[in-house]
N, C-alpha and C. Protein backbone atom coordinates (compact mmCIF):
# COMPACT_ATOMS: atom_id res chain seq x y z
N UNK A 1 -49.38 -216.95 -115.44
CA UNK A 1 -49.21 -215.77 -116.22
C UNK A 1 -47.79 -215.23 -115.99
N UNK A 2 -46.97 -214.86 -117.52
CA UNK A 2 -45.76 -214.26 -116.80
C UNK A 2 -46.05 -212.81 -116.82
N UNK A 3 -45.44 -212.31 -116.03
CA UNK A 3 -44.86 -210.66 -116.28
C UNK A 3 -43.74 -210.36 -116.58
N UNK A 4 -44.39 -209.10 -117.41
CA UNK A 4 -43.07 -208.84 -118.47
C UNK A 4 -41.93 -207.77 -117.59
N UNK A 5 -41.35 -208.04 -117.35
CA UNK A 5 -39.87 -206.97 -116.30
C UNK A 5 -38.98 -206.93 -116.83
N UNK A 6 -38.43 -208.13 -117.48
CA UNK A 6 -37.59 -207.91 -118.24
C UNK A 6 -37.34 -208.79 -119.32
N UNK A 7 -36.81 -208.27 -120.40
CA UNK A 7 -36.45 -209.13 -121.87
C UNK A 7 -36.19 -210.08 -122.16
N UNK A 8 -35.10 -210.76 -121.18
CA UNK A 8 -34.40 -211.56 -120.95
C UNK A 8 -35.05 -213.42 -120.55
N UNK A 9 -35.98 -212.41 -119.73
CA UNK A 9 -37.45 -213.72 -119.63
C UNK A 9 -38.01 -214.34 -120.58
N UNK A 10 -38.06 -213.66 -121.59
CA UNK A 10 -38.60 -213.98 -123.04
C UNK A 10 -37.67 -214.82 -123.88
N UNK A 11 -38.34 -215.39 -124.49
CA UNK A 11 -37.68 -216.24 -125.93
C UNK A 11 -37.61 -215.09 -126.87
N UNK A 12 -37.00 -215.17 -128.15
CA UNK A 12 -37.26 -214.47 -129.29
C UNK A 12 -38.62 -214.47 -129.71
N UNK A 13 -38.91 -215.91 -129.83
CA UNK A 13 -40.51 -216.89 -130.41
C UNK A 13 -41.47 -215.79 -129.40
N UNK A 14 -41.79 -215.41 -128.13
CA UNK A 14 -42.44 -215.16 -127.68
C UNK A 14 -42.82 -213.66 -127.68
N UNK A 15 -41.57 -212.66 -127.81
CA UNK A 15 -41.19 -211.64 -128.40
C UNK A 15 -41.55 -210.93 -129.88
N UNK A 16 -41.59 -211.63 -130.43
CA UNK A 16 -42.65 -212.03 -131.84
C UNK A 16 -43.55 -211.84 -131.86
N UNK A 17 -44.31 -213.11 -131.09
CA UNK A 17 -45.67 -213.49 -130.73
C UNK A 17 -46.42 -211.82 -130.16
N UNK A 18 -45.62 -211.18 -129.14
CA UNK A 18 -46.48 -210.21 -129.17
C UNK A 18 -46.38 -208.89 -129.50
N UNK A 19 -45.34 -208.82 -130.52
CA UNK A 19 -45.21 -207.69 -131.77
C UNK A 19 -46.56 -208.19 -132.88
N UNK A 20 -47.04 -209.55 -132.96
CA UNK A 20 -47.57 -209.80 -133.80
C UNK A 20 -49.07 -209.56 -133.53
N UNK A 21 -49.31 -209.95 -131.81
CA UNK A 21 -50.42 -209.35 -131.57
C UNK A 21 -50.56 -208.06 -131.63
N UNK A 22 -50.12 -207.87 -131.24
CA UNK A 22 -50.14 -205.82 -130.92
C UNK A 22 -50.35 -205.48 -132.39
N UNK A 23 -49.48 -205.56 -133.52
CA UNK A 23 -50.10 -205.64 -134.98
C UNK A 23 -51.37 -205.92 -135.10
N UNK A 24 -51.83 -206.87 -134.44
CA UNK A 24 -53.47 -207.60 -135.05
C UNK A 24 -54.49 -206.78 -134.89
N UNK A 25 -54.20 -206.45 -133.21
CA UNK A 25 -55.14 -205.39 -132.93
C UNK A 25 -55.36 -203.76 -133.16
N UNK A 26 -53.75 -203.40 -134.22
CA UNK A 26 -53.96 -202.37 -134.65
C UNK A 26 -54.75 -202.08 -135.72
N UNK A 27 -54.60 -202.98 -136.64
CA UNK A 27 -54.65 -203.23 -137.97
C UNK A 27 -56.09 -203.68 -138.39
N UNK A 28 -56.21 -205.46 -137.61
CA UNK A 28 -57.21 -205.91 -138.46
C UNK A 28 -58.34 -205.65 -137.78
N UNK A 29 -58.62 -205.57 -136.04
CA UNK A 29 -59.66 -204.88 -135.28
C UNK A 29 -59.88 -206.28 -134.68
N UNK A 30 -59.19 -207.30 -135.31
CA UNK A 30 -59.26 -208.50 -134.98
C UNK A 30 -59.86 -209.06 -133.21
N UNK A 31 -58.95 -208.20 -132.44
CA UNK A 31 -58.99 -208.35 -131.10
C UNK A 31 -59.37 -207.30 -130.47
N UNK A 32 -59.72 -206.48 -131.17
CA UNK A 32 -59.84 -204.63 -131.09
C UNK A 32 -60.72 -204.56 -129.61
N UNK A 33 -61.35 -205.26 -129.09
CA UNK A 33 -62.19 -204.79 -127.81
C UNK A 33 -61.53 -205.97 -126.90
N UNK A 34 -60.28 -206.50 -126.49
CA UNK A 34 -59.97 -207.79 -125.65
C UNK A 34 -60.58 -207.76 -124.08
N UNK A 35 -60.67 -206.18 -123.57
CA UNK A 35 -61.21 -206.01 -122.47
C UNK A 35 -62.67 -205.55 -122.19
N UNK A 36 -64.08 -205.78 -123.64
CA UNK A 36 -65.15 -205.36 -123.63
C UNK A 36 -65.41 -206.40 -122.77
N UNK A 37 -66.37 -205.34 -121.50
CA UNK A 37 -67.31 -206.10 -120.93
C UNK A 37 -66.31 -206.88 -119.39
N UNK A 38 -65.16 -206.10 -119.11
CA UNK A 38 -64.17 -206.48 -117.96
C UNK A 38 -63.94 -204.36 -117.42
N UNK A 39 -63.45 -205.08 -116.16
CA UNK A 39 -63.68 -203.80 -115.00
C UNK A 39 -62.06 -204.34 -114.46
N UNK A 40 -61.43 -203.39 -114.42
CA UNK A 40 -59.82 -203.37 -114.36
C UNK A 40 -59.95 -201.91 -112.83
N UNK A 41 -59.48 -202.58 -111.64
CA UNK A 41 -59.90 -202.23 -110.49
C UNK A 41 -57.82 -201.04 -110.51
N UNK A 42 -57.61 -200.12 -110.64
CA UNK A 42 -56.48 -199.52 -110.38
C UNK A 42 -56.19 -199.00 -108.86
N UNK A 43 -54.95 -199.16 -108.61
CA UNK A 43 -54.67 -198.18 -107.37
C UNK A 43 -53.35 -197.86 -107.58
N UNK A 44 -53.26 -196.24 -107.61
CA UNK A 44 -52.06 -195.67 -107.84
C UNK A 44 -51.26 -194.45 -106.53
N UNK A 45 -50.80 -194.22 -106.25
CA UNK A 45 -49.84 -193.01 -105.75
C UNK A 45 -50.56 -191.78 -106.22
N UNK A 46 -50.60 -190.70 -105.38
CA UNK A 46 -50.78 -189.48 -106.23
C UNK A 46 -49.78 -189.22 -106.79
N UNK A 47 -48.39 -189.31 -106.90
CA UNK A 47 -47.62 -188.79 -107.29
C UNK A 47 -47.80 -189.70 -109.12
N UNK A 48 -48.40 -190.54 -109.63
CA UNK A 48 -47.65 -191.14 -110.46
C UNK A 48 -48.97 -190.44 -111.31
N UNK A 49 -49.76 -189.64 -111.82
CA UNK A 49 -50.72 -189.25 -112.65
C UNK A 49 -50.05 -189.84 -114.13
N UNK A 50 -49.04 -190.01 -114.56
CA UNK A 50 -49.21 -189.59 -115.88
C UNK A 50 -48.82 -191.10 -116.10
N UNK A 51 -48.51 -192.30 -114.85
CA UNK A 51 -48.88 -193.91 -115.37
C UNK A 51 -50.01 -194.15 -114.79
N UNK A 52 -50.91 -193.51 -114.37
CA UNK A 52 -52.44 -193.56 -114.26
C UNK A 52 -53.54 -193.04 -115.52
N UNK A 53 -52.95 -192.08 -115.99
CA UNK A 53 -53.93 -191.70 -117.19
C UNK A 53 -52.89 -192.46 -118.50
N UNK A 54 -52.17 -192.98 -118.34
CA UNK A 54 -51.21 -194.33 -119.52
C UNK A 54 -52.67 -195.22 -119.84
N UNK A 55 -52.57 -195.66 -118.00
CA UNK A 55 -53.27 -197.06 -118.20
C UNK A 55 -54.97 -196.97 -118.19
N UNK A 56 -55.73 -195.97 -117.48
CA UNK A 56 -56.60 -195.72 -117.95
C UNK A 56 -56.98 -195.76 -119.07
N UNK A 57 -56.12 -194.84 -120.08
CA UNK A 57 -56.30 -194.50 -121.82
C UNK A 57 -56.00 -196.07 -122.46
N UNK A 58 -55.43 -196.98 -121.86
CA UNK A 58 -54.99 -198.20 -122.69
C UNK A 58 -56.34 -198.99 -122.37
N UNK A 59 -57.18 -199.06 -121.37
CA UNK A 59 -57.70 -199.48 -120.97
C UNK A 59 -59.00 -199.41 -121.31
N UNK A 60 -59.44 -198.11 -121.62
CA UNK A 60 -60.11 -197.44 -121.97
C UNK A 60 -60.35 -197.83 -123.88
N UNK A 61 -59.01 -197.82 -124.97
CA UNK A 61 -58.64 -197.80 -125.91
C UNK A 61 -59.18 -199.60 -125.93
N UNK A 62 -58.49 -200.33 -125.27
CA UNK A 62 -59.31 -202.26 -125.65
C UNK A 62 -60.47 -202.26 -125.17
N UNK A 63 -61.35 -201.40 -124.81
CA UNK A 63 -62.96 -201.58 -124.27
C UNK A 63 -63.24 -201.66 -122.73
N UNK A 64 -62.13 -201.47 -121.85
CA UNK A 64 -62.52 -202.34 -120.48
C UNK A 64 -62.98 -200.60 -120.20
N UNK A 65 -63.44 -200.90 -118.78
CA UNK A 65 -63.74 -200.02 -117.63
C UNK A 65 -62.82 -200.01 -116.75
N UNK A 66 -62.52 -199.08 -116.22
CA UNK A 66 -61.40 -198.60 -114.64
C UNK A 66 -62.22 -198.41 -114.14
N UNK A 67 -61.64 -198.92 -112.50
CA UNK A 67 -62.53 -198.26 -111.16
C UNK A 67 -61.27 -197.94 -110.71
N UNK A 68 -60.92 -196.55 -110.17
CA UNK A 68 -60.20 -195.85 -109.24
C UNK A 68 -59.91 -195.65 -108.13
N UNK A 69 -59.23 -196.40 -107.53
CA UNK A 69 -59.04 -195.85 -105.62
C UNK A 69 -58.55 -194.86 -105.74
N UNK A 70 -59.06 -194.07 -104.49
CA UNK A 70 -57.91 -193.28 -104.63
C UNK A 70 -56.62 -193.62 -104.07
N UNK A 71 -55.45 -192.77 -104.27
CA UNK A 71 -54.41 -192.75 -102.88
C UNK A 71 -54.15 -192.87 -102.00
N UNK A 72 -55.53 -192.62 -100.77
CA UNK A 72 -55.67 -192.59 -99.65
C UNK A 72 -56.52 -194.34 -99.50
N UNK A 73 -56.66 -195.32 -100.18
CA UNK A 73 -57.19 -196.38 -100.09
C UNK A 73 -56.51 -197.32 -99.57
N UNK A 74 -55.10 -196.74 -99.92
CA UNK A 74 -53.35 -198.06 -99.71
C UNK A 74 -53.64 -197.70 -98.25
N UNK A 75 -53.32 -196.29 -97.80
CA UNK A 75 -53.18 -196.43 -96.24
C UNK A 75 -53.87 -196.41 -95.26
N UNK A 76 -54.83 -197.71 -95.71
CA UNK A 76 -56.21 -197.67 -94.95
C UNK A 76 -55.94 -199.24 -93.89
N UNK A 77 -55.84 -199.70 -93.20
CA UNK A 77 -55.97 -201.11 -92.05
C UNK A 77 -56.18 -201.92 -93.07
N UNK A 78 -57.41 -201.79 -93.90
CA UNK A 78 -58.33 -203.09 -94.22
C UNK A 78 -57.14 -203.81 -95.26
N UNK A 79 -57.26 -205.31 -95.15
CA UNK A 79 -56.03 -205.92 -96.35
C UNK A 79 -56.89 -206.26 -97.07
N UNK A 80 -55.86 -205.56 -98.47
CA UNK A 80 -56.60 -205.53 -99.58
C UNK A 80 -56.98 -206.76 -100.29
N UNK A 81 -56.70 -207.87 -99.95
CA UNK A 81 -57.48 -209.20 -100.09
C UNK A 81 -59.17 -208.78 -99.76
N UNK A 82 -58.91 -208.22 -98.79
CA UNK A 82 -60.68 -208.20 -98.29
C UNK A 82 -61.29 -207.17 -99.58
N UNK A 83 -60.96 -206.29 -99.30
CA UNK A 83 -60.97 -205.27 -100.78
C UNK A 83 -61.37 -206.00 -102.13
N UNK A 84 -60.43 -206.49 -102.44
CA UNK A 84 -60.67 -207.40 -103.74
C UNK A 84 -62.53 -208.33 -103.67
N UNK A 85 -62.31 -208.88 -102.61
CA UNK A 85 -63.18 -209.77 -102.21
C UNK A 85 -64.64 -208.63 -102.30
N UNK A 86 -64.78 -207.81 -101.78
CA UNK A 86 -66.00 -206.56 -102.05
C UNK A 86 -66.07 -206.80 -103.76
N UNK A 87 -65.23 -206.79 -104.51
CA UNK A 87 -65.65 -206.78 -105.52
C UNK A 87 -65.62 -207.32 -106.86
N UNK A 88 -65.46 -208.90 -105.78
CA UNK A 88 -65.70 -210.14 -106.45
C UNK A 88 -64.74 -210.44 -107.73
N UNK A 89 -63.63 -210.03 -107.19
CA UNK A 89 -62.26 -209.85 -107.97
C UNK A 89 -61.39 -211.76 -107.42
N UNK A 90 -61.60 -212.53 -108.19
CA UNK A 90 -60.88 -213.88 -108.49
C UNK A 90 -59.18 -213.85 -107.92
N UNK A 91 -59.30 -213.32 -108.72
CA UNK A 91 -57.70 -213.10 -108.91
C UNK A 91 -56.65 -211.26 -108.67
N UNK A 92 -55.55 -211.59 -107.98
CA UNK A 92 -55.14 -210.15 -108.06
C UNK A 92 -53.86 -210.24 -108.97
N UNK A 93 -53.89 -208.74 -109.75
CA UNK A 93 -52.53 -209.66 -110.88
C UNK A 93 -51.36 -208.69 -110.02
């Protein structure tokens, strides 16, 4: 999977590709639920509320579910591998 950081990573072709999705799912409803029926595990800063309720609302908007740590979850001993593993999370992105 890539992540997107910066532009430069991208082709034009690929750049496209997801102006064209993002269209699909406005428009035709085509893809309109991509996250029905997925649980999107967040952990944020208190300080960052307003890219926490971003991604909630986006999240929220393709069908998925958020589960919330709080703040106080980062500065806890346990490594968050084990964390993940409670909740049968595959992969961490």
């Amino acid at each position: 999977m890539k992540h997107f950081i910066h532009f430069s990573d991208f082709s034009k072709q690929e750049i496209l590709h997801i102006f064209e999705l993002t269209d699909r799912i406005r428009s035709d409803g085509e893809i309109a639920s991509p996250l029905s029926g997925k649980t999107i595990v967040l952990f944020f800063s208190e300080s960052s509320i307003r890219t926490r309720l971003s991604f909630e609302k986006g999240i929220h908007m393709l069908g998925g579910n958020t589960i919330l740590f709080p703040p106080s979850a980062l500065d806890k001993r346990e490594d968050i591998k084990n964390m993940m593993g409670y909740l049968k999370i595959g992969q961490i992105w």
